[in-house]
N, C-alpha and C. Protein backbone atom coordinates (compact mmCIF):
# COMPACT_ATOMS: atom_id res chain seq x y z
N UNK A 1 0.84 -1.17 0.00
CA UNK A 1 0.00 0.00 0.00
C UNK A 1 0.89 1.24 0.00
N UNK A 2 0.47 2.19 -0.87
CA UNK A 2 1.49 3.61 -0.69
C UNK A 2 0.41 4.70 -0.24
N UNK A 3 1.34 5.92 0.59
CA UNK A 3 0.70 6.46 1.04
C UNK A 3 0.94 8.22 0.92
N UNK A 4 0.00 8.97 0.23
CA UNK A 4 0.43 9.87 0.00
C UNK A 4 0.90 11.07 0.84
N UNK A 5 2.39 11.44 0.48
CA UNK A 5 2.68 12.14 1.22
C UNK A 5 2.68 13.78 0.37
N UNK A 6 2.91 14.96 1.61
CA UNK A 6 2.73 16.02 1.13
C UNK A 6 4.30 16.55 1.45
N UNK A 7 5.04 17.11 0.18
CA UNK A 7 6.58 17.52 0.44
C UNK A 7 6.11 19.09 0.15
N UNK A 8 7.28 20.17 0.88
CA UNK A 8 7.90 21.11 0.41
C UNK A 8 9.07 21.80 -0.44
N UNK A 9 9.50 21.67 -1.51
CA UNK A 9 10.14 21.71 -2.11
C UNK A 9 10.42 23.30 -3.09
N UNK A 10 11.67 24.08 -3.19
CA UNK A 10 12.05 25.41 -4.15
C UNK A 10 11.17 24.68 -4.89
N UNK A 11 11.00 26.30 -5.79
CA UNK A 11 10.30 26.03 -7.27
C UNK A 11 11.34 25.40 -7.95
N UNK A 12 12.68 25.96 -8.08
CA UNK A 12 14.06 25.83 -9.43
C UNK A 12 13.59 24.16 -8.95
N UNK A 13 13.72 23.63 -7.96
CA UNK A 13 13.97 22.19 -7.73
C UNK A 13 12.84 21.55 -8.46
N UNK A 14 11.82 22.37 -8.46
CA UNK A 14 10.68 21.50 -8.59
C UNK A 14 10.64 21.16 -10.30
N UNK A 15 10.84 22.28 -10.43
CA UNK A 15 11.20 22.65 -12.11
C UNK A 15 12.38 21.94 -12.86
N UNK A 16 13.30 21.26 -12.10
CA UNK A 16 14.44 20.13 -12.33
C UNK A 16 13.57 19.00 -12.49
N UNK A 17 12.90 18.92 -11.22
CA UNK A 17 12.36 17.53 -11.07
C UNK A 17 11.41 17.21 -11.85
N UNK A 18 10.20 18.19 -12.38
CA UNK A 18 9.30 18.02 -13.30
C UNK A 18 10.26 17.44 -14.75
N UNK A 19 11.18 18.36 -14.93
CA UNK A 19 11.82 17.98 -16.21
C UNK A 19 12.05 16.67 -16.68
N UNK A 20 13.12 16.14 -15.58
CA UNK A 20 13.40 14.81 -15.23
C UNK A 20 12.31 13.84 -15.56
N UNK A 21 11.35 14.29 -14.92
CA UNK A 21 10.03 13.14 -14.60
C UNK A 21 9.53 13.14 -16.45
N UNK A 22 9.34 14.33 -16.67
CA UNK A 22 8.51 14.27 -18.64
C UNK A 22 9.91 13.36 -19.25
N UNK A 23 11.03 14.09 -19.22
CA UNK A 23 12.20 13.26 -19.94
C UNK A 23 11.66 12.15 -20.16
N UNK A 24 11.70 11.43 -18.67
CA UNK A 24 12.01 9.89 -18.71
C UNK A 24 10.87 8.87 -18.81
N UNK A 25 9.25 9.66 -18.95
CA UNK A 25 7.85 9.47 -18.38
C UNK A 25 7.83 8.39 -17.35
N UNK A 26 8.41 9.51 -15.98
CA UNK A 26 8.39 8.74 -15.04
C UNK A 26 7.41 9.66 -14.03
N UNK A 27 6.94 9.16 -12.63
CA UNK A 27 5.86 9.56 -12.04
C UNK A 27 7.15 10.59 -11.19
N UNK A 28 6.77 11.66 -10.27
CA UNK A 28 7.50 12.35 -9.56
C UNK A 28 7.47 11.72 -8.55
N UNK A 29 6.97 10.45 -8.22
CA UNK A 29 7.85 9.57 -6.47
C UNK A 29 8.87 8.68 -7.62
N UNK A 30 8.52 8.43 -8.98
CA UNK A 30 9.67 7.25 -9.87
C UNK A 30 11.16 8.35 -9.89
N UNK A 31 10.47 9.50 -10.17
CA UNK A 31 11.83 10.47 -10.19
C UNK A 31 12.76 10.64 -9.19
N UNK A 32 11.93 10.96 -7.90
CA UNK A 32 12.88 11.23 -6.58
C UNK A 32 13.39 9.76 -6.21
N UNK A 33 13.26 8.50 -6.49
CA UNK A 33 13.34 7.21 -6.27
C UNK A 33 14.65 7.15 -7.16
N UNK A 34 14.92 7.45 -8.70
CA UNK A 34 15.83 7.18 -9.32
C UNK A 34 16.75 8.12 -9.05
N UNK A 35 16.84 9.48 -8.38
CA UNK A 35 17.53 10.49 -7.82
C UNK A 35 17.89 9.89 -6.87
N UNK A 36 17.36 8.90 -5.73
CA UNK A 36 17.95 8.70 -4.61
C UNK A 36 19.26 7.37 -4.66
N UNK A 37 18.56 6.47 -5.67
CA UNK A 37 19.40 5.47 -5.80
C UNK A 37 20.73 5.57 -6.98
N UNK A 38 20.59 6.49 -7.78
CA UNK A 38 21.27 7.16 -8.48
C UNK A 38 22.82 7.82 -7.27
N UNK A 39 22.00 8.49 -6.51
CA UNK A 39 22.86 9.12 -5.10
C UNK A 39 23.91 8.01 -4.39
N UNK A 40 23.27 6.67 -4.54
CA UNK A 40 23.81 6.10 -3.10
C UNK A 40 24.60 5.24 -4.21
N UNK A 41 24.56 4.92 -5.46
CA UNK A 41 25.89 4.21 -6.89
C UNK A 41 27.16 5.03 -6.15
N UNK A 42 26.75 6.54 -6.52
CA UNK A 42 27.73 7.27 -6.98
C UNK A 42 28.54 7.59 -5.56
N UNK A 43 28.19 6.97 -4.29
CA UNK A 43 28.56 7.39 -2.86
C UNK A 43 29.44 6.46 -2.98
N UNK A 44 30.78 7.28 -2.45
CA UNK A 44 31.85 6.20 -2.00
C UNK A 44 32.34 6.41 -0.63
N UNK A 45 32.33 5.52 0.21
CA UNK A 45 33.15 5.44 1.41
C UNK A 45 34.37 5.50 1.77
N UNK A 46 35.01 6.02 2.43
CA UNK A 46 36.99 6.27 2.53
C UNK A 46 37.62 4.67 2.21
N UNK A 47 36.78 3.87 2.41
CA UNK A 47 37.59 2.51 2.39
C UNK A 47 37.73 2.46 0.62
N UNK A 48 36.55 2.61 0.12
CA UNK A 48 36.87 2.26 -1.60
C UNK A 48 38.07 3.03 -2.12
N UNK A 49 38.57 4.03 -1.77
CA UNK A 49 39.58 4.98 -1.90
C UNK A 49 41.15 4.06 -1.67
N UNK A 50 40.92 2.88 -1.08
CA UNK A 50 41.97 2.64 -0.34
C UNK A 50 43.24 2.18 -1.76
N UNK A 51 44.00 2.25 -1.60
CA UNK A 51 45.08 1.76 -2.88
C UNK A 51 45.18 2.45 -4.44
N UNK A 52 44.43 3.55 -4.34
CA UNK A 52 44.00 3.96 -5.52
C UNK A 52 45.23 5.11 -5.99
N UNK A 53 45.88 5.45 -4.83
CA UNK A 53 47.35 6.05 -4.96
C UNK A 53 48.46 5.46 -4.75
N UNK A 54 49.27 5.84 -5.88
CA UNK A 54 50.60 4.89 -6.32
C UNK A 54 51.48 5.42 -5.39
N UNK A 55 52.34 4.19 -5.10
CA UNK A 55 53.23 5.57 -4.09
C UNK A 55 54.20 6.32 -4.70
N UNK A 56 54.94 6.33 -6.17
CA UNK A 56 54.80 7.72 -6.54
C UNK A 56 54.61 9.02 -6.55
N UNK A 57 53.06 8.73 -6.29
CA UNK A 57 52.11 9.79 -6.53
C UNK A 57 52.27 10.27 -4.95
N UNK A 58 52.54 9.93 -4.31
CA UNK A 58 52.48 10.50 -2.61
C UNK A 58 53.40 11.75 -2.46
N UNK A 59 52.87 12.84 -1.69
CA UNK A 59 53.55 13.96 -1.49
C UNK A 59 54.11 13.97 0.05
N UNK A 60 55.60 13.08 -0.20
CA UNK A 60 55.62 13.15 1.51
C UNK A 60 55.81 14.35 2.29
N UNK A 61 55.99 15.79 2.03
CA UNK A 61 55.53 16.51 2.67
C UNK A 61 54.33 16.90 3.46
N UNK A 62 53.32 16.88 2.01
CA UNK A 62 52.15 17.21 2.78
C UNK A 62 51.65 15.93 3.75
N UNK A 63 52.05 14.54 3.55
CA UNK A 63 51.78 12.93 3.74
C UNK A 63 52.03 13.59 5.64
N UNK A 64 53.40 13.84 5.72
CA UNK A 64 53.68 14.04 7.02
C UNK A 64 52.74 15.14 7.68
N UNK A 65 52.88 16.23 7.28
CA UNK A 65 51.82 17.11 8.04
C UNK A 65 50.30 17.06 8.34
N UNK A 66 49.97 15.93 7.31
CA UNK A 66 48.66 15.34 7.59
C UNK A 66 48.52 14.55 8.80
N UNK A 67 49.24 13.98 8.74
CA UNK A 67 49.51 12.61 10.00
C UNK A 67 50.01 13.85 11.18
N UNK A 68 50.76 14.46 11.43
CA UNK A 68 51.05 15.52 12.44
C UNK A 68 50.04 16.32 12.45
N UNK A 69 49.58 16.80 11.73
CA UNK A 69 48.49 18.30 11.74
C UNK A 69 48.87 19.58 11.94
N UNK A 70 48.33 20.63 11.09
CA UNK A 70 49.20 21.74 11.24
C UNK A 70 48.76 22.67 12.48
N UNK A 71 49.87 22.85 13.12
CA UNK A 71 49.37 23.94 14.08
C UNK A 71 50.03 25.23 14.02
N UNK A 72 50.79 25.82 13.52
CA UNK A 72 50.95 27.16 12.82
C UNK A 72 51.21 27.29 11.32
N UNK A 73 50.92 28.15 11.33
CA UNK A 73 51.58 28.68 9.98
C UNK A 73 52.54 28.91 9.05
N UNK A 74 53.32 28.76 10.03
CA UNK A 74 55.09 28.44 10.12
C UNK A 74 55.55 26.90 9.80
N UNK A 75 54.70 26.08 10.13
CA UNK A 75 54.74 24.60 10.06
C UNK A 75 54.56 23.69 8.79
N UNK A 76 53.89 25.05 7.93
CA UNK A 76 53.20 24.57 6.44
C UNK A 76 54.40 24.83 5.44
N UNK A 77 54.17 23.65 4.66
CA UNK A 77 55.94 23.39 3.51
C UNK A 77 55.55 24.87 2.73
């Protein structure tokens, strides 16, 4: 059973979302539904990140001050 709900939403947004919805002739809960799951593909967590830099590519300057943290201004390469 679905149950209708009442949202508040900008006009500009609404006016995205209408678009979206004629584009694809989808209903405006099919729209915000493919917006949401669309959202959570494209979400990545710090772990997927993991190995994706060569160590090469590592700046051990900044590498160290990250791991230390900067506390003046004076401290920054």
């Amino acid at each position: 059973m679905h149950m209708v709900r009442v949202i508040t939403i900008r006009d500009d947004v609404y006016a995205q979302l209408s678009d979206l919805k004629i584009k694809n002739g989808m209903s405006f809960s099919e729209a915000i539904d493919h917006l949401l799951k669309e959202n959570n593909v494209r979400k990545k967590g710090l772990l997927d990140f993991v190995g994706v830099i060569s160590e090469g590519d590592i700046d051990r300057n900044a590498s160290m001050f990250a791991r230390k943290g900067w506390k003046h201004d004076e401290d920054m390469p």
